[in-house]
PDBML (XML) file of the C-alpha atoms, coordinates in Angstrom:
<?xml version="1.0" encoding="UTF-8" ?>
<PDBx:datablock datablockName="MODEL"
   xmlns:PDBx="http://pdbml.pdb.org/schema/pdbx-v50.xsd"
   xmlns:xsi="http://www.w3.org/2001/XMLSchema-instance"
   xsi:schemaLocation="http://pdbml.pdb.org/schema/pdbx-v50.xsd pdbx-v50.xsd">
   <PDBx:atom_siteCategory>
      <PDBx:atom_site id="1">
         <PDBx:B_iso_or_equiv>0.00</PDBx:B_iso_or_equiv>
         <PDBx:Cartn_x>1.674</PDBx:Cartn_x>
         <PDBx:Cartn_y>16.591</PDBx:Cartn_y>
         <PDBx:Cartn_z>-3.390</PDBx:Cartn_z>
         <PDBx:auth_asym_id>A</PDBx:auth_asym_id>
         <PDBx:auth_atom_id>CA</PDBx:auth_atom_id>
         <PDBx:auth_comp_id>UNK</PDBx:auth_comp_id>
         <PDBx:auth_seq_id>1</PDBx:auth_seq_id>
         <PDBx:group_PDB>ATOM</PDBx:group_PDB>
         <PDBx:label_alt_id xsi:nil="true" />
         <PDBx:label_asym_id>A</PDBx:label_asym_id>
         <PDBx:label_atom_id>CA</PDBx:label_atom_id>
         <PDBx:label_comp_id>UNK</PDBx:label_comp_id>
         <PDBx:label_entity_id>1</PDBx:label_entity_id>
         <PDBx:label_seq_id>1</PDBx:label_seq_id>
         <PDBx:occupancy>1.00</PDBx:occupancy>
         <PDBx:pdbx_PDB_model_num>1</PDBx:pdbx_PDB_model_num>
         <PDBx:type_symbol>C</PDBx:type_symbol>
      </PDBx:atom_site>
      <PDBx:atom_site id="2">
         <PDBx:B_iso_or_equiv>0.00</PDBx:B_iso_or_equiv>
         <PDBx:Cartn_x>1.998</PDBx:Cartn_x>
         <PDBx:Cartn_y>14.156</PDBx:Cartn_y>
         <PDBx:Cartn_z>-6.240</PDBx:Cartn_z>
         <PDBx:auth_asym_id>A</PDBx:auth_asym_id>
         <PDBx:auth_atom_id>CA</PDBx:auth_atom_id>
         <PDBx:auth_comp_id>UNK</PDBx:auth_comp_id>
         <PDBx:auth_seq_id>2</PDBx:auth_seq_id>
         <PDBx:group_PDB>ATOM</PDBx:group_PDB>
         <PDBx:label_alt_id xsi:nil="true" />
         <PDBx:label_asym_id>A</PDBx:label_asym_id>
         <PDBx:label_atom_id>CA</PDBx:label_atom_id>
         <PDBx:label_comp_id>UNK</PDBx:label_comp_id>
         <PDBx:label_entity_id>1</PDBx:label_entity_id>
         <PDBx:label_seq_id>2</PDBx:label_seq_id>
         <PDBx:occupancy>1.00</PDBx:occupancy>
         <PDBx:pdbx_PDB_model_num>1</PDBx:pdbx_PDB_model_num>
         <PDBx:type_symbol>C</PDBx:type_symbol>
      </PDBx:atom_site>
      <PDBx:atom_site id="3">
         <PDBx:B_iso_or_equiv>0.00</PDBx:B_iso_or_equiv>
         <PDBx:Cartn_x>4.630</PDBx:Cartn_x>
         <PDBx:Cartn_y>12.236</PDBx:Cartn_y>
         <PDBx:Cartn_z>-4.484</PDBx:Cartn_z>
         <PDBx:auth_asym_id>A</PDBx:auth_asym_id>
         <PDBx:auth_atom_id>CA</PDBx:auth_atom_id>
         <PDBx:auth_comp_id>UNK</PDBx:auth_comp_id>
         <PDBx:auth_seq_id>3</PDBx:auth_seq_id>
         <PDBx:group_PDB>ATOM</PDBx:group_PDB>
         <PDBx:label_alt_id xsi:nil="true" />
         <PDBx:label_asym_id>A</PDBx:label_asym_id>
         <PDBx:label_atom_id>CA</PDBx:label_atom_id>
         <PDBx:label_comp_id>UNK</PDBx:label_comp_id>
         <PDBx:label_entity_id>1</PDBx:label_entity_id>
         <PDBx:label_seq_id>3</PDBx:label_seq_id>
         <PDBx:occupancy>1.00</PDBx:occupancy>
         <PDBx:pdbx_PDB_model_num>1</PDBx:pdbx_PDB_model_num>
         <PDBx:type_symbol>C</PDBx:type_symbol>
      </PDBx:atom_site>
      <PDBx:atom_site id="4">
         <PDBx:B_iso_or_equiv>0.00</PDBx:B_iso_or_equiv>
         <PDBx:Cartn_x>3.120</PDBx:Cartn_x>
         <PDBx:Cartn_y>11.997</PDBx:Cartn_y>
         <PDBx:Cartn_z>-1.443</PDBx:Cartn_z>
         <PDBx:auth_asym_id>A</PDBx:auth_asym_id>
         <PDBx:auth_atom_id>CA</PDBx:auth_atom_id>
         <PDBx:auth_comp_id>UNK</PDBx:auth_comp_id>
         <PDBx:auth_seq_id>4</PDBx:auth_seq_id>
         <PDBx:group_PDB>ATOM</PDBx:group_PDB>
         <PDBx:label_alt_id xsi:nil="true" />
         <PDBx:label_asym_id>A</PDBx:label_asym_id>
         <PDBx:label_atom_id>CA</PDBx:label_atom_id>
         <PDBx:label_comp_id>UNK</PDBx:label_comp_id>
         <PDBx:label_entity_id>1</PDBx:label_entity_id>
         <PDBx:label_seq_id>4</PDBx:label_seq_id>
         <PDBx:occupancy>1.00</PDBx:occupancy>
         <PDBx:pdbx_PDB_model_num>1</PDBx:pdbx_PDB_model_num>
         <PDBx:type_symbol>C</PDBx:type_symbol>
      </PDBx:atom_site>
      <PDBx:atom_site id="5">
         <PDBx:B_iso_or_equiv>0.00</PDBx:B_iso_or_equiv>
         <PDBx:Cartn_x>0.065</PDBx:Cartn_x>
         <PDBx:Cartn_y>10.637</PDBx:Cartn_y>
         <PDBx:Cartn_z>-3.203</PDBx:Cartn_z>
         <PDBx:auth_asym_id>A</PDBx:auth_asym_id>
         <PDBx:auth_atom_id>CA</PDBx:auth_atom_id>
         <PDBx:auth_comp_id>UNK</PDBx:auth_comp_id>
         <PDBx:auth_seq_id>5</PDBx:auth_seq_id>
         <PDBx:group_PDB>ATOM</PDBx:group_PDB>
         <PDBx:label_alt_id xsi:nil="true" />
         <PDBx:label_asym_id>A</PDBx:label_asym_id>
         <PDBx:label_atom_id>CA</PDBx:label_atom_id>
         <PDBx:label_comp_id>UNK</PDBx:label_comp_id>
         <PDBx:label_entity_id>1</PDBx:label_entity_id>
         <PDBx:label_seq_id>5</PDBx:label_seq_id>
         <PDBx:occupancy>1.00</PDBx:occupancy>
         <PDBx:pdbx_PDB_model_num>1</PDBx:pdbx_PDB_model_num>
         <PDBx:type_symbol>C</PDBx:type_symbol>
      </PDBx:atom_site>
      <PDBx:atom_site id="6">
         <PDBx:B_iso_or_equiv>0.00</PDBx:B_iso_or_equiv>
         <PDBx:Cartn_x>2.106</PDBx:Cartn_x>
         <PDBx:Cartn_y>8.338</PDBx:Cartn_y>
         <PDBx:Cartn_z>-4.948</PDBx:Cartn_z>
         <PDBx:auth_asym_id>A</PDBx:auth_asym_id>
         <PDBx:auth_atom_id>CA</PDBx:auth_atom_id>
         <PDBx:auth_comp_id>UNK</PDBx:auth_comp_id>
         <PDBx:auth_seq_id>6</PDBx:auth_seq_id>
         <PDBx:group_PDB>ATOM</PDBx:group_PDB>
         <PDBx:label_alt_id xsi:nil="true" />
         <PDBx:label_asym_id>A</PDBx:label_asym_id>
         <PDBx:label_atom_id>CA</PDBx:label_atom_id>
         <PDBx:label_comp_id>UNK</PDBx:label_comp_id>
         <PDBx:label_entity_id>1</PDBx:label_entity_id>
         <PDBx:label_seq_id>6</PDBx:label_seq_id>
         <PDBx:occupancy>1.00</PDBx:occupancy>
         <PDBx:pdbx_PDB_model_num>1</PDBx:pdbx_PDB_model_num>
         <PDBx:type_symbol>C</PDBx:type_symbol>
      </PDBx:atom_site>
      <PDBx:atom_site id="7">
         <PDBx:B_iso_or_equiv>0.00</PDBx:B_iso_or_equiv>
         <PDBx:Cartn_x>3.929</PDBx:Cartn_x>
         <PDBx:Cartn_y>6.863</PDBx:Cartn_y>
         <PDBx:Cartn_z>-1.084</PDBx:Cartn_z>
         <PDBx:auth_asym_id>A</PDBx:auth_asym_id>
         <PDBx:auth_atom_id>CA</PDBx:auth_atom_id>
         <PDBx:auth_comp_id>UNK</PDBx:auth_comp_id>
         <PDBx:auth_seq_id>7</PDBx:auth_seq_id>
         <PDBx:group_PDB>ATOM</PDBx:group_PDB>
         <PDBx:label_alt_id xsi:nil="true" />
         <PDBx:label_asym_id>A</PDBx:label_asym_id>
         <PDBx:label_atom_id>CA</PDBx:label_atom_id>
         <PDBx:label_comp_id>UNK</PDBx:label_comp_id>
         <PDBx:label_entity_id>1</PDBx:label_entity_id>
         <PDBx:label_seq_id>7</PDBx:label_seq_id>
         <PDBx:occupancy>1.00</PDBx:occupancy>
         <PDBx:pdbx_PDB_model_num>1</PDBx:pdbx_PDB_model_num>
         <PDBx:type_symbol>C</PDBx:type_symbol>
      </PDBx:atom_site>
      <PDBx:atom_site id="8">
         <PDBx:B_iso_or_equiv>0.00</PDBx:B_iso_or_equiv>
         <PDBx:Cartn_x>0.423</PDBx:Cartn_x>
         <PDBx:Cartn_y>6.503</PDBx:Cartn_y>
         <PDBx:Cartn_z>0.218</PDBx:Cartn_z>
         <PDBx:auth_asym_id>A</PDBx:auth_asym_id>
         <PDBx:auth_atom_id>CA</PDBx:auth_atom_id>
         <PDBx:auth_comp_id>UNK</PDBx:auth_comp_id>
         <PDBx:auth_seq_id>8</PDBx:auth_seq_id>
         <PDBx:group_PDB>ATOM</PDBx:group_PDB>
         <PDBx:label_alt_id xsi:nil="true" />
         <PDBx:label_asym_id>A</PDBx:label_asym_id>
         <PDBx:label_atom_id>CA</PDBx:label_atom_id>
         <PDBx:label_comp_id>UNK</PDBx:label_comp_id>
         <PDBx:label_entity_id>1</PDBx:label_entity_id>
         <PDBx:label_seq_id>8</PDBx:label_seq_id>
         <PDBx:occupancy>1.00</PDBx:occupancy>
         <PDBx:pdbx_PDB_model_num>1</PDBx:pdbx_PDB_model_num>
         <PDBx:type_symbol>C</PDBx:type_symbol>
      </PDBx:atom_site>
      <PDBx:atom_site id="9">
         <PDBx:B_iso_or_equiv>0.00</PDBx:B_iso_or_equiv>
         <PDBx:Cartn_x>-0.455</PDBx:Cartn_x>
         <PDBx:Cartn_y>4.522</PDBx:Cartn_y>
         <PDBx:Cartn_z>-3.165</PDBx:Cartn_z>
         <PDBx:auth_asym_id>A</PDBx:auth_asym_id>
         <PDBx:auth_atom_id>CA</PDBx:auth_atom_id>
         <PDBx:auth_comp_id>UNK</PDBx:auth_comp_id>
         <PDBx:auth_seq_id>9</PDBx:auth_seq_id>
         <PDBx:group_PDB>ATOM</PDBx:group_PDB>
         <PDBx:label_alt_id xsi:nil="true" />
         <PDBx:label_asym_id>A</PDBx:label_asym_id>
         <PDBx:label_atom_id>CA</PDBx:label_atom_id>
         <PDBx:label_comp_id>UNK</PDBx:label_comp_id>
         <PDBx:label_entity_id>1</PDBx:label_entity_id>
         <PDBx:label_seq_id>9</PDBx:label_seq_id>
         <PDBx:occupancy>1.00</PDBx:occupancy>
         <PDBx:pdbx_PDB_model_num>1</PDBx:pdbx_PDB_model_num>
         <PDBx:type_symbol>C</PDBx:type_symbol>
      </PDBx:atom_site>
      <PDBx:atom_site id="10">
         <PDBx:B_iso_or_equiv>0.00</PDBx:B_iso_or_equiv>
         <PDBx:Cartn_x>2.098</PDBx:Cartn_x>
         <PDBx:Cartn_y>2.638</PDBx:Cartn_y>
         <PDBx:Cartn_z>-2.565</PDBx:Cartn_z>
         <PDBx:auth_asym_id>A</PDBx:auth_asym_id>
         <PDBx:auth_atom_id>CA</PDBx:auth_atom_id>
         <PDBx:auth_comp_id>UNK</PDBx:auth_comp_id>
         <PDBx:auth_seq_id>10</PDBx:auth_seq_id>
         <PDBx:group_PDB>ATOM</PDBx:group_PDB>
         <PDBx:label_alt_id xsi:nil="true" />
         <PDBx:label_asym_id>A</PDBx:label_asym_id>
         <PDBx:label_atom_id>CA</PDBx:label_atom_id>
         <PDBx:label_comp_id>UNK</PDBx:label_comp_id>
         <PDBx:label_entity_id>1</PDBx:label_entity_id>
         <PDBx:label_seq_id>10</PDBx:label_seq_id>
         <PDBx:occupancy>1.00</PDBx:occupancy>
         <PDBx:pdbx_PDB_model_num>1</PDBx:pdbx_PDB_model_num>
         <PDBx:type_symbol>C</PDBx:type_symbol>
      </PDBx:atom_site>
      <PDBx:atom_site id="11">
         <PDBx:B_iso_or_equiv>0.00</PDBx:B_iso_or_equiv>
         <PDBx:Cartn_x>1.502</PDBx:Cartn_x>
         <PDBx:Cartn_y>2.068</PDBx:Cartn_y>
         <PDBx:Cartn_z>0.793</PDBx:Cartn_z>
         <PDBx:auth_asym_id>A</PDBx:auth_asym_id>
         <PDBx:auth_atom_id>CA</PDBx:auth_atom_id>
         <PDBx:auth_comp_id>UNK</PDBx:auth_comp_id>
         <PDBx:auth_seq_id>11</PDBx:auth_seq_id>
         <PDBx:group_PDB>ATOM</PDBx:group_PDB>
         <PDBx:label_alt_id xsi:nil="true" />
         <PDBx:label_asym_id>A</PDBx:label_asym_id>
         <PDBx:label_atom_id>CA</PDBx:label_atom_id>
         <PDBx:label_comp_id>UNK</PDBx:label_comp_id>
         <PDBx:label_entity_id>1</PDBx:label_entity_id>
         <PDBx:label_seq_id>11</PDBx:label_seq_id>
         <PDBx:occupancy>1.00</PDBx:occupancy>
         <PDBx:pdbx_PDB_model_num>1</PDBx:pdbx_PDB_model_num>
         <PDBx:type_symbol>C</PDBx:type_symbol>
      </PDBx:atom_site>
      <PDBx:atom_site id="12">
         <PDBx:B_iso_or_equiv>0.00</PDBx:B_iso_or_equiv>
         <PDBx:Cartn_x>-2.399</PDBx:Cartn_x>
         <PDBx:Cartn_y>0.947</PDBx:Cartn_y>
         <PDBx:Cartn_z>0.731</PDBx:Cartn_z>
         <PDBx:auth_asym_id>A</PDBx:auth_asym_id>
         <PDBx:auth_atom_id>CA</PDBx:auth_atom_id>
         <PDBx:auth_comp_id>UNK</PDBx:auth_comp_id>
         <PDBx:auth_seq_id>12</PDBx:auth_seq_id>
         <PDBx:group_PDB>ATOM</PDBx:group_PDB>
         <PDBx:label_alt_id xsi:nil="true" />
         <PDBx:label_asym_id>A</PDBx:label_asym_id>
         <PDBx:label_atom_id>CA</PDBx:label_atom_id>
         <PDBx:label_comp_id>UNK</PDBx:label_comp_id>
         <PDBx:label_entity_id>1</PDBx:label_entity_id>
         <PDBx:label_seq_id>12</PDBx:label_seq_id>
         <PDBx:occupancy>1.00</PDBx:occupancy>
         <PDBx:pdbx_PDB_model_num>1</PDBx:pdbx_PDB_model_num>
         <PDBx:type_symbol>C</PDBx:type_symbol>
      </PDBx:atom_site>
      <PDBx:atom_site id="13">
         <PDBx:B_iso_or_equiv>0.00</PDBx:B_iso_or_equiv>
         <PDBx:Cartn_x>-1.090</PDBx:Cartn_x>
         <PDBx:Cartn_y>-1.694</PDBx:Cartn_y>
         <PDBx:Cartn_z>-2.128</PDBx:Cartn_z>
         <PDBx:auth_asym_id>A</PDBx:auth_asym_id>
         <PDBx:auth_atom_id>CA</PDBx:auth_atom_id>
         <PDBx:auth_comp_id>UNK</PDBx:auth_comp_id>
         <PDBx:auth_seq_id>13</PDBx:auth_seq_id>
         <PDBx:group_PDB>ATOM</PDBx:group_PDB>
         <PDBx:label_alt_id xsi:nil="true" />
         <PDBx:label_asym_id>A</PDBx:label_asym_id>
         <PDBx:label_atom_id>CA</PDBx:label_atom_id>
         <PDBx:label_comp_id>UNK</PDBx:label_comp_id>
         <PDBx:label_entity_id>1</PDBx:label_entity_id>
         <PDBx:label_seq_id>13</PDBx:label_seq_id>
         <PDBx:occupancy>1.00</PDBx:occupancy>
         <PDBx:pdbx_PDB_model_num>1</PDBx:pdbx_PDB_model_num>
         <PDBx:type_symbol>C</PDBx:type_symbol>
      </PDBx:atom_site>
      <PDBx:atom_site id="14">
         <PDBx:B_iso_or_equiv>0.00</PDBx:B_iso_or_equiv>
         <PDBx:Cartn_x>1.481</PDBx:Cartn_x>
         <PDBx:Cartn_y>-3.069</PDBx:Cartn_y>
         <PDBx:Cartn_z>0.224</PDBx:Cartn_z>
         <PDBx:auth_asym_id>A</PDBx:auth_asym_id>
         <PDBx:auth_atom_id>CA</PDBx:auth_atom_id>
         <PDBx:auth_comp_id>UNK</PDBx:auth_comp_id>
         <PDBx:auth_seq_id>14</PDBx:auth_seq_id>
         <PDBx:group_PDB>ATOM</PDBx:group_PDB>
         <PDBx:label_alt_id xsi:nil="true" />
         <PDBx:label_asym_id>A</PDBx:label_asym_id>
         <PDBx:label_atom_id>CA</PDBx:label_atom_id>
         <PDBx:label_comp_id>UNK</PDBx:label_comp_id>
         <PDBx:label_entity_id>1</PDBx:label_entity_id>
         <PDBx:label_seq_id>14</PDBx:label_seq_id>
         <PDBx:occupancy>1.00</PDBx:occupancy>
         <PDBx:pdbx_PDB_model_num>1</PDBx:pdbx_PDB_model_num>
         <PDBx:type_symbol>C</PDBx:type_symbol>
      </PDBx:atom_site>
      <PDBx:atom_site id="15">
         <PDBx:B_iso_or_equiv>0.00</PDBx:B_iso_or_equiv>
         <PDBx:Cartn_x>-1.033</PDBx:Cartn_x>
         <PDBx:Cartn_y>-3.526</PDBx:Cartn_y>
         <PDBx:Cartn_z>2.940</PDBx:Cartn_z>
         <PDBx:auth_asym_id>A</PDBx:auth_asym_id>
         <PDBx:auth_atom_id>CA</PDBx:auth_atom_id>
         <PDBx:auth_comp_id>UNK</PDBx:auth_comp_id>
         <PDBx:auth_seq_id>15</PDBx:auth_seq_id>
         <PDBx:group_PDB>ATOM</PDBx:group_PDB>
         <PDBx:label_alt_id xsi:nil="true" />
         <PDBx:label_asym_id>A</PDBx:label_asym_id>
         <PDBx:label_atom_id>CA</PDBx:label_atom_id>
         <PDBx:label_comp_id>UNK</PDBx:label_comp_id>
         <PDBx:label_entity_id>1</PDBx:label_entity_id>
         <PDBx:label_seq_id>15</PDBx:label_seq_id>
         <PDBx:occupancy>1.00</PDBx:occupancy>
         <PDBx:pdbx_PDB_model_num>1</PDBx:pdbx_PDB_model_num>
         <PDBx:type_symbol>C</PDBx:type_symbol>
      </PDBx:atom_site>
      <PDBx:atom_site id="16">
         <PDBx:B_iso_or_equiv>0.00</PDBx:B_iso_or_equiv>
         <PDBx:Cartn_x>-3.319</PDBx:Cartn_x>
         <PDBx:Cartn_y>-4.878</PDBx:Cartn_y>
         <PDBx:Cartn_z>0.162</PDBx:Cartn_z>
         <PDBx:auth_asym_id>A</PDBx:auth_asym_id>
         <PDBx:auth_atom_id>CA</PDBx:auth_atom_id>
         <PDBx:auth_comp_id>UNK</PDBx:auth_comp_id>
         <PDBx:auth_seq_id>16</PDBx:auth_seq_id>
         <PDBx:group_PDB>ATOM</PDBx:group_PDB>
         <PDBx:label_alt_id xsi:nil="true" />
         <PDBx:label_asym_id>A</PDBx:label_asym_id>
         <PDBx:label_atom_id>CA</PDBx:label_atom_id>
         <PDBx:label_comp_id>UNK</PDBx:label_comp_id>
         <PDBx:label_entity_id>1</PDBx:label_entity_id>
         <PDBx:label_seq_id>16</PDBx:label_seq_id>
         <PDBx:occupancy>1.00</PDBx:occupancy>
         <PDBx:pdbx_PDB_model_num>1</PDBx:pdbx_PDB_model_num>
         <PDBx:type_symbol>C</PDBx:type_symbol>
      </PDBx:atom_site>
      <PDBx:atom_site id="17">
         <PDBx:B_iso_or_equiv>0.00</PDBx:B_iso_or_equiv>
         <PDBx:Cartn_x>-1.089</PDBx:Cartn_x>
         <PDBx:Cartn_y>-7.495</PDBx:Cartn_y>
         <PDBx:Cartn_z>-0.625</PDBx:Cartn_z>
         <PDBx:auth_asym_id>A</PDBx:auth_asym_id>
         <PDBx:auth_atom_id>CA</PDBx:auth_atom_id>
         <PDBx:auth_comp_id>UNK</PDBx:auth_comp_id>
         <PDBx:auth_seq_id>17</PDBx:auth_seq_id>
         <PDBx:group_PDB>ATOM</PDBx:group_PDB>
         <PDBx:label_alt_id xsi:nil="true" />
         <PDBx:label_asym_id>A</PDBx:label_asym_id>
         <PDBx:label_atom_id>CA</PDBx:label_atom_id>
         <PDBx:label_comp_id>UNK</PDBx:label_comp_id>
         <PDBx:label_entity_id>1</PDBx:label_entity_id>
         <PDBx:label_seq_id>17</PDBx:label_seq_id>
         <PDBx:occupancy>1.00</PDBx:occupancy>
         <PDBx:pdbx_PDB_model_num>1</PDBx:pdbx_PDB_model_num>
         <PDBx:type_symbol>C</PDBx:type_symbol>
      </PDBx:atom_site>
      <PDBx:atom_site id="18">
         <PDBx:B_iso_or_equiv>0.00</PDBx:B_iso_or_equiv>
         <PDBx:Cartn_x>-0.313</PDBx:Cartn_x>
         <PDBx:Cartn_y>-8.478</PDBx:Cartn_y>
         <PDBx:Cartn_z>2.644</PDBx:Cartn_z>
         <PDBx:auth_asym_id>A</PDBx:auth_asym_id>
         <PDBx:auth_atom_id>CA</PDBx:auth_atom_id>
         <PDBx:auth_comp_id>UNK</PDBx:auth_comp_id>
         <PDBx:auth_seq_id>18</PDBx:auth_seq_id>
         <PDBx:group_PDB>ATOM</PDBx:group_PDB>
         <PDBx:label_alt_id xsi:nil="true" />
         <PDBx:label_asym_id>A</PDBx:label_asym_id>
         <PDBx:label_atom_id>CA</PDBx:label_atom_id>
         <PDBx:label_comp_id>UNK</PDBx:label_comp_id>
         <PDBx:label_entity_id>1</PDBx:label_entity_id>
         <PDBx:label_seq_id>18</PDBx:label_seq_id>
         <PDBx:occupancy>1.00</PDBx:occupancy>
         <PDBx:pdbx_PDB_model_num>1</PDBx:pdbx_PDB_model_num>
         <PDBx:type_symbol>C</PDBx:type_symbol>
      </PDBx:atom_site>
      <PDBx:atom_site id="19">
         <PDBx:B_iso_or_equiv>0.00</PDBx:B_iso_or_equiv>
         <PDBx:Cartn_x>-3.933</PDBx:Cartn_x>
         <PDBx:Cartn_y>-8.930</PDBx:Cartn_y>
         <PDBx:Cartn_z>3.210</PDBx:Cartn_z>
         <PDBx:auth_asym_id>A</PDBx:auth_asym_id>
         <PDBx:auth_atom_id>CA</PDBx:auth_atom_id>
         <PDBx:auth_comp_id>UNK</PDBx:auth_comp_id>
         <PDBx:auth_seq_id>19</PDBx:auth_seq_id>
         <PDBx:group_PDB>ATOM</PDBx:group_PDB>
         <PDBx:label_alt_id xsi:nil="true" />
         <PDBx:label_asym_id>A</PDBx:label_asym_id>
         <PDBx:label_atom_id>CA</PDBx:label_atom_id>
         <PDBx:label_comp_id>UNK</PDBx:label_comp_id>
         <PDBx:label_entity_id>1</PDBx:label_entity_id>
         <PDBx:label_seq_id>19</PDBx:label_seq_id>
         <PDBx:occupancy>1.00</PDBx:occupancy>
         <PDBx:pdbx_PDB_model_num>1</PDBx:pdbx_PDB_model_num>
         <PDBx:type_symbol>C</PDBx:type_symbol>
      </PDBx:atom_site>
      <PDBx:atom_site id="20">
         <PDBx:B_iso_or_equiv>0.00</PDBx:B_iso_or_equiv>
         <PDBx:Cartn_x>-4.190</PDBx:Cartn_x>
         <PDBx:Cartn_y>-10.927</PDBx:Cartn_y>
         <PDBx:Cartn_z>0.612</PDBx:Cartn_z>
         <PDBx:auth_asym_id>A</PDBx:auth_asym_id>
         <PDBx:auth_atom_id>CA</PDBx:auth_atom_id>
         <PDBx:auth_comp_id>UNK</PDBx:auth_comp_id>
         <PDBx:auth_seq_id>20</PDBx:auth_seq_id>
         <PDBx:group_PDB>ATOM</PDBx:group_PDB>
         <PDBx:label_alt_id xsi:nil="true" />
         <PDBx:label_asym_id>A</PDBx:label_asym_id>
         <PDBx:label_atom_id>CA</PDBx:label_atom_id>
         <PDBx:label_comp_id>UNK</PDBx:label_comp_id>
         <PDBx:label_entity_id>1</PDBx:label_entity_id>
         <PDBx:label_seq_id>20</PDBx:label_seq_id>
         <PDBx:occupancy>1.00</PDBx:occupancy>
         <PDBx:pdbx_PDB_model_num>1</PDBx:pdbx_PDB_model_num>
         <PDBx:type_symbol>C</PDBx:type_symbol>
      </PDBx:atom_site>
      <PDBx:atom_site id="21">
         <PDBx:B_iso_or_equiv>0.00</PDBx:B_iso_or_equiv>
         <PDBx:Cartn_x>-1.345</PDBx:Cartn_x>
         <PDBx:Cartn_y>-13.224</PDBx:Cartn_y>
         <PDBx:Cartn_z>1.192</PDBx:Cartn_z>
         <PDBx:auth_asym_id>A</PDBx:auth_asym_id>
         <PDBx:auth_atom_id>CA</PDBx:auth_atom_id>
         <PDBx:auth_comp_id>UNK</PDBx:auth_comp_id>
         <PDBx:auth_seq_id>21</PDBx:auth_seq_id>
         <PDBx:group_PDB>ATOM</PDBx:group_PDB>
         <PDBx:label_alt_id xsi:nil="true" />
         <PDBx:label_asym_id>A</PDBx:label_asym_id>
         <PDBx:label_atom_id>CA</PDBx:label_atom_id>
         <PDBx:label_comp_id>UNK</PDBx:label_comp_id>
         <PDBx:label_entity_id>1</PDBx:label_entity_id>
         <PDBx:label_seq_id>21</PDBx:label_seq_id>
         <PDBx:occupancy>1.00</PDBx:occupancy>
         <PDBx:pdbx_PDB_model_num>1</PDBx:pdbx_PDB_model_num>
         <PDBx:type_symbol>C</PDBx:type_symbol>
      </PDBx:atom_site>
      <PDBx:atom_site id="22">
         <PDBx:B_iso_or_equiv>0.00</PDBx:B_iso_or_equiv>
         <PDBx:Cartn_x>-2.754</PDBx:Cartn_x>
         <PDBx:Cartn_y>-13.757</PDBx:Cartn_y>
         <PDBx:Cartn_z>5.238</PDBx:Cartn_z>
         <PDBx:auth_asym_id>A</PDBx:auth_asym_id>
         <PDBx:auth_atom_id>CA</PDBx:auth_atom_id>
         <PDBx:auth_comp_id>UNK</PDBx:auth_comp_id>
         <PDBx:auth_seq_id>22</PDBx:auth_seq_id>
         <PDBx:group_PDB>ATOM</PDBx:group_PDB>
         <PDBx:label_alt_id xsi:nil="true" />
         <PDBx:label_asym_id>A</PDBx:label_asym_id>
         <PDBx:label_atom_id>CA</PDBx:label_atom_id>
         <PDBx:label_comp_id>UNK</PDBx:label_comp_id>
         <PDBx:label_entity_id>1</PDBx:label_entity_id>
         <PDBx:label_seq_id>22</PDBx:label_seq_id>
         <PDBx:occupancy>1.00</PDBx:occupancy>
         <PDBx:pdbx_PDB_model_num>1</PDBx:pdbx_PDB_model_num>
         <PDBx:type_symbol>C</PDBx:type_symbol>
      </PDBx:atom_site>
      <PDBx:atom_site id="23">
         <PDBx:B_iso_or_equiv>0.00</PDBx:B_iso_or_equiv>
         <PDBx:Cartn_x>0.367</PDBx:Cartn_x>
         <PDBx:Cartn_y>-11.629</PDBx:Cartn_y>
         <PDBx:Cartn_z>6.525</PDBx:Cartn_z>
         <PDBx:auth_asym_id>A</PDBx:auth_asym_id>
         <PDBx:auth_atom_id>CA</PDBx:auth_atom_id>
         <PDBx:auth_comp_id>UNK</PDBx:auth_comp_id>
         <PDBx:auth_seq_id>23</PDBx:auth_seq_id>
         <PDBx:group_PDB>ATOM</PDBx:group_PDB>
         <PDBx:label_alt_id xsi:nil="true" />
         <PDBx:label_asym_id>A</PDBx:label_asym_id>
         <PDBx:label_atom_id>CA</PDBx:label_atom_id>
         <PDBx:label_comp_id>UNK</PDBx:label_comp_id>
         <PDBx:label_entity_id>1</PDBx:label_entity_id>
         <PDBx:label_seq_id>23</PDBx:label_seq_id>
         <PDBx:occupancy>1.00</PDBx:occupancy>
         <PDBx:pdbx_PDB_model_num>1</PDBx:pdbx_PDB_model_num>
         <PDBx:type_symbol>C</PDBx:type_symbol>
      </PDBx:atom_site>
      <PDBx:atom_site id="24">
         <PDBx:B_iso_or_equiv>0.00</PDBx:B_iso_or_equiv>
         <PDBx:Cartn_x>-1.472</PDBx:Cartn_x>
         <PDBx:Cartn_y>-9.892</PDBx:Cartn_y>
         <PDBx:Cartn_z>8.784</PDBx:Cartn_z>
         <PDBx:auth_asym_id>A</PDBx:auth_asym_id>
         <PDBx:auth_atom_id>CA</PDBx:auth_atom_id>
         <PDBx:auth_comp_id>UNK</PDBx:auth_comp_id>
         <PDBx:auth_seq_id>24</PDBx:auth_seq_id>
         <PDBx:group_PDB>ATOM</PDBx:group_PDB>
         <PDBx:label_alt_id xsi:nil="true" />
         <PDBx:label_asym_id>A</PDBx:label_asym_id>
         <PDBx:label_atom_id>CA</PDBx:label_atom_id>
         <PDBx:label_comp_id>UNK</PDBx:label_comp_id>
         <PDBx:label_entity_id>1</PDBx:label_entity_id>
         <PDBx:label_seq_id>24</PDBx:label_seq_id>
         <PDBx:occupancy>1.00</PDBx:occupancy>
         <PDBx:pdbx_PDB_model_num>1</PDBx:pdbx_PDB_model_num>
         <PDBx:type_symbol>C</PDBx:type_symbol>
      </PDBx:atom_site>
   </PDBx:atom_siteCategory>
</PDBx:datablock>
């Protein structure tokens, strides 16, 4: 559980950042 919580953490903060920078 905790490291699938931690992959999807990971994931939102990619798309975050990508958001952020215009990627998408």
């Amino acid at each position: 559980v905790l490291q699938a919580r931690w992959e999807q953490y990971e994931f939102e903060r990619d798309i975050t950042a990508m958001v952020i920078a215009g990627e998408l």
